[in-house]
N, C-alpha and C. Protein backbone atom coordinates (compact mmCIF):
# COMPACT_ATOMS: atom_id res chain seq x y z
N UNK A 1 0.83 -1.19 0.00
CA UNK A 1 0.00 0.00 0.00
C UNK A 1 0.88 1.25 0.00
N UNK A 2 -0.07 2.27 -0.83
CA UNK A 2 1.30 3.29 -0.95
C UNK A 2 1.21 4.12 0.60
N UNK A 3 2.13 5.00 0.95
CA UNK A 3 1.77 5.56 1.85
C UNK A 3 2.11 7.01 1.57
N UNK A 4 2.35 7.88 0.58
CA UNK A 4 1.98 9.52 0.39
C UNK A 4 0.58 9.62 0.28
N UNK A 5 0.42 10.34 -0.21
CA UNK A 5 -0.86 11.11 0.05
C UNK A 5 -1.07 11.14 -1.87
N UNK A 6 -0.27 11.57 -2.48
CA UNK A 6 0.15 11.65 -4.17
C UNK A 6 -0.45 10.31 -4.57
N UNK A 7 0.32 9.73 -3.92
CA UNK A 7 0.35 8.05 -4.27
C UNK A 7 -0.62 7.76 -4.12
N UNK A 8 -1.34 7.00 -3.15
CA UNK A 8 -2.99 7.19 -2.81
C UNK A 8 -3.81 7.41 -3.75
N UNK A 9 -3.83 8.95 -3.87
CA UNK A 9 -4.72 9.21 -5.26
C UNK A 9 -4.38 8.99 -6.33
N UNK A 10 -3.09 8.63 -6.69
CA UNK A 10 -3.23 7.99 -7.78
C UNK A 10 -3.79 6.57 -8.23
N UNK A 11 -3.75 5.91 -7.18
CA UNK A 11 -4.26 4.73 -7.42
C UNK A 11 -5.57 4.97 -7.36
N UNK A 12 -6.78 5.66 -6.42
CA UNK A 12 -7.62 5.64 -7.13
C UNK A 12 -8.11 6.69 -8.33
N UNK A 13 -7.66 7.12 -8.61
CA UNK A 13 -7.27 7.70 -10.24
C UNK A 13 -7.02 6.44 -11.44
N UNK A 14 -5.86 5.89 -11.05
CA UNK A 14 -5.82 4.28 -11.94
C UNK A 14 -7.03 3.25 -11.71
N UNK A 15 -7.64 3.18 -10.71
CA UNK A 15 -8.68 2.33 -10.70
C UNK A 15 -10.09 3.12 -10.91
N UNK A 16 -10.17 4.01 -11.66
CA UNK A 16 -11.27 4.84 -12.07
C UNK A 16 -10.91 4.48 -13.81
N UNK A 17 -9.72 4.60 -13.90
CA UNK A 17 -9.34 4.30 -15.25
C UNK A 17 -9.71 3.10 -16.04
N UNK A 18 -9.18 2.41 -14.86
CA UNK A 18 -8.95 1.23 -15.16
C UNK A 18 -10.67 0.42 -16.10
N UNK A 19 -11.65 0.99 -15.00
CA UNK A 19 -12.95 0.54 -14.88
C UNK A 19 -13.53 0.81 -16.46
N UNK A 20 -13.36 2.23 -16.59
CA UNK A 20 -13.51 2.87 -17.94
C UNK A 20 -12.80 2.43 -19.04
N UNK A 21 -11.76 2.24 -19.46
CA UNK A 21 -11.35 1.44 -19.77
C UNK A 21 -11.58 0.01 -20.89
N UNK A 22 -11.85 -0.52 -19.36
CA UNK A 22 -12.15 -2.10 -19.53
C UNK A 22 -14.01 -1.90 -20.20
N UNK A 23 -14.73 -1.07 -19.82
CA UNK A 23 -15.69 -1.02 -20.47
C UNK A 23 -15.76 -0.87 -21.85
N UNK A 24 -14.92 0.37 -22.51
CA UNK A 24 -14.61 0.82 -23.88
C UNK A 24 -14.06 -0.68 -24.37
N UNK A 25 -12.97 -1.48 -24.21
CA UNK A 25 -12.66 -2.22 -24.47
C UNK A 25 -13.64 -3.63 -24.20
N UNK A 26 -14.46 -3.47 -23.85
CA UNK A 26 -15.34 -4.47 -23.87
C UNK A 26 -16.37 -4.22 -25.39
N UNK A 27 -16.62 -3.49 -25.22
CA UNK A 27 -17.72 -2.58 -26.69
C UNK A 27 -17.01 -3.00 -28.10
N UNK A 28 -15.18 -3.03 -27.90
CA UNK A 28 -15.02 -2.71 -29.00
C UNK A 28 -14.50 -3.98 -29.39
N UNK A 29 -14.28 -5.21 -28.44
CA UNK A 29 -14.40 -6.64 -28.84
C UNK A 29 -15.74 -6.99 -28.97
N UNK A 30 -16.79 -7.18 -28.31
CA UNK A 30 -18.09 -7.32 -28.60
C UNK A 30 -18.48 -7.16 -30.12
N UNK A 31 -17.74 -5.65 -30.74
CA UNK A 31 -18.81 -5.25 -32.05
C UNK A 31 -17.73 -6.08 -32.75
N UNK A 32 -16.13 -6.21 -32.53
CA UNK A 32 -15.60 -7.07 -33.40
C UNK A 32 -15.74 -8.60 -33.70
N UNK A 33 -16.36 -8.90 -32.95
CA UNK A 33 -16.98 -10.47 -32.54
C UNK A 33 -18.31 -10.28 -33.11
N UNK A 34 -19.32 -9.56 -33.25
CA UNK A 34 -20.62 -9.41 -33.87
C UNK A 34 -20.09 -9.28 -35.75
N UNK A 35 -19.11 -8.65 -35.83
CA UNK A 35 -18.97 -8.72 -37.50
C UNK A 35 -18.17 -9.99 -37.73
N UNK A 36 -17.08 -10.59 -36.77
CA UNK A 36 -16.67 -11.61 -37.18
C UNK A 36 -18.12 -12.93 -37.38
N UNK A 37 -18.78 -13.55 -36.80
CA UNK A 37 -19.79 -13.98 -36.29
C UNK A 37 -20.69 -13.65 -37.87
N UNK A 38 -21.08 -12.46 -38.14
CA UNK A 38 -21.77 -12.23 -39.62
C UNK A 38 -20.44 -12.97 -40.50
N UNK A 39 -19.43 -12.17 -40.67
CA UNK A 39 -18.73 -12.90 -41.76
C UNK A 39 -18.80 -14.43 -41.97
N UNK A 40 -18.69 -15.15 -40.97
CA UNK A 40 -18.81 -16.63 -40.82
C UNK A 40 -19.81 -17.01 -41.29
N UNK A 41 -20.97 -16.46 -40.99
CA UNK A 41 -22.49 -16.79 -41.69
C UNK A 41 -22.70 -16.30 -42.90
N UNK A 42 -21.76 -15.68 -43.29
CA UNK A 42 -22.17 -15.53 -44.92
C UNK A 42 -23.23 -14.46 -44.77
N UNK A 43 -23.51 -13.38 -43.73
CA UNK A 43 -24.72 -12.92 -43.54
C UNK A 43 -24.17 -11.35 -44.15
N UNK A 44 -24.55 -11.09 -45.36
CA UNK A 44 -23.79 -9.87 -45.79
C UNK A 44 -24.15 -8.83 -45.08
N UNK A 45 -25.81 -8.52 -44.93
CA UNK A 45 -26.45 -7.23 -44.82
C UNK A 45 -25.86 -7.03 -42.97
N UNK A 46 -25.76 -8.32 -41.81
CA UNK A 46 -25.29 -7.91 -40.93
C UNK A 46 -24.19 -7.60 -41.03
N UNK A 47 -23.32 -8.37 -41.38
CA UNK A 47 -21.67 -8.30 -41.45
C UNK A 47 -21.61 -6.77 -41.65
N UNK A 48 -22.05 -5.86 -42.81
CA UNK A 48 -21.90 -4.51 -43.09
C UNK A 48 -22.71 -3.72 -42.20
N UNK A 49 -23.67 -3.89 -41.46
CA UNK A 49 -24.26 -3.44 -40.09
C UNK A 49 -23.47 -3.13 -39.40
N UNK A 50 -22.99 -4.67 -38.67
CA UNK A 50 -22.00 -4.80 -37.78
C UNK A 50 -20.57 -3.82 -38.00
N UNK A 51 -20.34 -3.95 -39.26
CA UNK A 51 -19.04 -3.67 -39.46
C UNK A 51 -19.18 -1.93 -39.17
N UNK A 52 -20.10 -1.81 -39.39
CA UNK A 52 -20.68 0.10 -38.87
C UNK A 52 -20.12 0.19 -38.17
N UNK A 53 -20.89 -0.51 -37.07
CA UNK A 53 -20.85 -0.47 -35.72
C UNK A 53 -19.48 -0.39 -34.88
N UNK A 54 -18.75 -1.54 -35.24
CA UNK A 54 -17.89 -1.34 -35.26
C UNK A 54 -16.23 -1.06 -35.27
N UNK A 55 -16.61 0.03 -36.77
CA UNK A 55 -15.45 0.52 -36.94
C UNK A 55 -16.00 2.16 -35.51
N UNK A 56 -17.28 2.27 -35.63
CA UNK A 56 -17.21 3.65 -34.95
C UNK A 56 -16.63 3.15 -33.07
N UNK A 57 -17.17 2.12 -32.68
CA UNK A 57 -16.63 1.65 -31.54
C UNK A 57 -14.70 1.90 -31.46
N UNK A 58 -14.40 1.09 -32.45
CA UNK A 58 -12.73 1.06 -32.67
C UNK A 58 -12.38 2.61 -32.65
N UNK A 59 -13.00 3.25 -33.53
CA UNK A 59 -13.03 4.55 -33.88
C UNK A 59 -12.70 6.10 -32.09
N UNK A 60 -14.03 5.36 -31.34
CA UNK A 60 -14.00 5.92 -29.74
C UNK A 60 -12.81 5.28 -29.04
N UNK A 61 -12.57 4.63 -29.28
CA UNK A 61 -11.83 4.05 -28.41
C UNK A 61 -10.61 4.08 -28.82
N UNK A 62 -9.80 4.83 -30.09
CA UNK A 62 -8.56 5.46 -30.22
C UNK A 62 -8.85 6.91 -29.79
N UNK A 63 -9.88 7.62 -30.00
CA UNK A 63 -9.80 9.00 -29.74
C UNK A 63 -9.70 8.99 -28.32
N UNK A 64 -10.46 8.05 -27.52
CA UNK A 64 -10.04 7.87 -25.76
C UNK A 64 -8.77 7.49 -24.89
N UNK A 65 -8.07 7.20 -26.27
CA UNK A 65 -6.47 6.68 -26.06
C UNK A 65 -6.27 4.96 -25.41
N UNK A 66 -7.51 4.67 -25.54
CA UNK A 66 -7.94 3.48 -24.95
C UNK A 66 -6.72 2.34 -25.62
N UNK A 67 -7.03 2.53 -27.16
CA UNK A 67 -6.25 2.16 -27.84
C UNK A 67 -5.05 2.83 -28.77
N UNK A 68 -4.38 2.15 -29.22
CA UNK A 68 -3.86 3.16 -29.86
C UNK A 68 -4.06 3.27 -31.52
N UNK A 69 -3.35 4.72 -31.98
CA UNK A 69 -4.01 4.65 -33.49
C UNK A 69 -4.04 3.71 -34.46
N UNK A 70 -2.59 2.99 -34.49
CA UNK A 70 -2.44 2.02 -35.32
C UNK A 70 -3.08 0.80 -35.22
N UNK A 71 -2.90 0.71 -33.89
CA UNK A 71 -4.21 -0.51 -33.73
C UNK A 71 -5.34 -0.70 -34.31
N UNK A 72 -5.91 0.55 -34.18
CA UNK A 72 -7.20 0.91 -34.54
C UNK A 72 -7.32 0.95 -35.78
N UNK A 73 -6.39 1.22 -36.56
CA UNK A 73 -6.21 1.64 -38.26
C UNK A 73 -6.13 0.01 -38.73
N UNK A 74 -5.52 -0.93 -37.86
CA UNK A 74 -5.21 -2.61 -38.05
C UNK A 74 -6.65 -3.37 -38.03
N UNK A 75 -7.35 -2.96 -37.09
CA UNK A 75 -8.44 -3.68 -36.96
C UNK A 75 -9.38 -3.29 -37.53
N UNK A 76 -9.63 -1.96 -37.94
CA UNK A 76 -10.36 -1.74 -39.15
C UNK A 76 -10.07 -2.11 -40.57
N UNK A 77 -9.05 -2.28 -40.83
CA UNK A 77 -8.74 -2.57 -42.02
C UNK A 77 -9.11 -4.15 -42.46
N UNK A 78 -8.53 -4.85 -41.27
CA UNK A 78 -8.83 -6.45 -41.42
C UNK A 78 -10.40 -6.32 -41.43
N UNK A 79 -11.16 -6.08 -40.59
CA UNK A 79 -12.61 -6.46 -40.60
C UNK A 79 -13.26 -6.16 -41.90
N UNK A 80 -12.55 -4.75 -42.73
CA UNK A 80 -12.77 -4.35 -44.04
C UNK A 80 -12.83 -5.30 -45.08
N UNK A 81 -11.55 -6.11 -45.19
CA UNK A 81 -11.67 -7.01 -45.77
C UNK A 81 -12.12 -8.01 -45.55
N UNK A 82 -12.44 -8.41 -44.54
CA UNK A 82 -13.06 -9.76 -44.51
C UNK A 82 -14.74 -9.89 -45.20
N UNK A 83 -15.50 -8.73 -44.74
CA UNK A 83 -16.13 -8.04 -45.21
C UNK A 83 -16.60 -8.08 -46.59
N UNK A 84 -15.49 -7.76 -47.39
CA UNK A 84 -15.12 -7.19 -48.68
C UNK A 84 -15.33 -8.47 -49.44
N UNK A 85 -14.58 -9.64 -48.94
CA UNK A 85 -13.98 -10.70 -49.57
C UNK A 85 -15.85 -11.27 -49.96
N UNK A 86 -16.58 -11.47 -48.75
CA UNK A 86 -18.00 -11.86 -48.95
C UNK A 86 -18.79 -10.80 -49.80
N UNK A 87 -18.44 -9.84 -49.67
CA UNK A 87 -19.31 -8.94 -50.96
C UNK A 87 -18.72 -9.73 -52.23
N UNK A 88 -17.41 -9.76 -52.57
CA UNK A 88 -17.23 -10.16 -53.67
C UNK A 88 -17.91 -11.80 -54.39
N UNK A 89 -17.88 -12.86 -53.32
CA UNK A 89 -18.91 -14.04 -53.74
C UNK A 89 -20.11 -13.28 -53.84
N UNK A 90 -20.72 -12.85 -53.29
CA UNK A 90 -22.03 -12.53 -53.49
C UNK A 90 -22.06 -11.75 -54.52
């Protein structure tokens, strides 16, 4: 346990973070798991729903610093194509 007074609040400062966080990052596996999940099913009209969804999730969650940019630029891009690849059979 820390014992300043600085210290202290920082930790609960980090565990305020932390909470927030883990929520944003919950949203933005969830919507990536909802378009993966369409892609698998061959389900175009969700897959491009989903894929809305999100890229704007991925999207909050670099501007929150949650993630970082490139990440965010990585995982949009893949879901793009996967996406893409089923528009093209269809």
């Amino acid at each position: 346990m820390p014992i300043k007074k600085s210290a202290k609040k920082y930790m609960r400062v980090t565990a305020r973070k932390t909470v927030r966080n883990k929520i944003v990052t919950g949203v933005v596996k969830s919507a990536v798991k909802k378009t993966r999940e369409a892609v698998t099913a061959n389900n175009l009209e969700t897959a491009q729903k989903n894929l809305k969804d999100a890229i704007k999730a991925i999207d909050k969650a670099a501007q929150k610093k949650v993630i970082k940019k490139n990440t965010a630029a990585r995982k949009k891009s893949r879901l793009n194509t996967m996406v893409k690849k089923i528009v093209l059979k269809a």
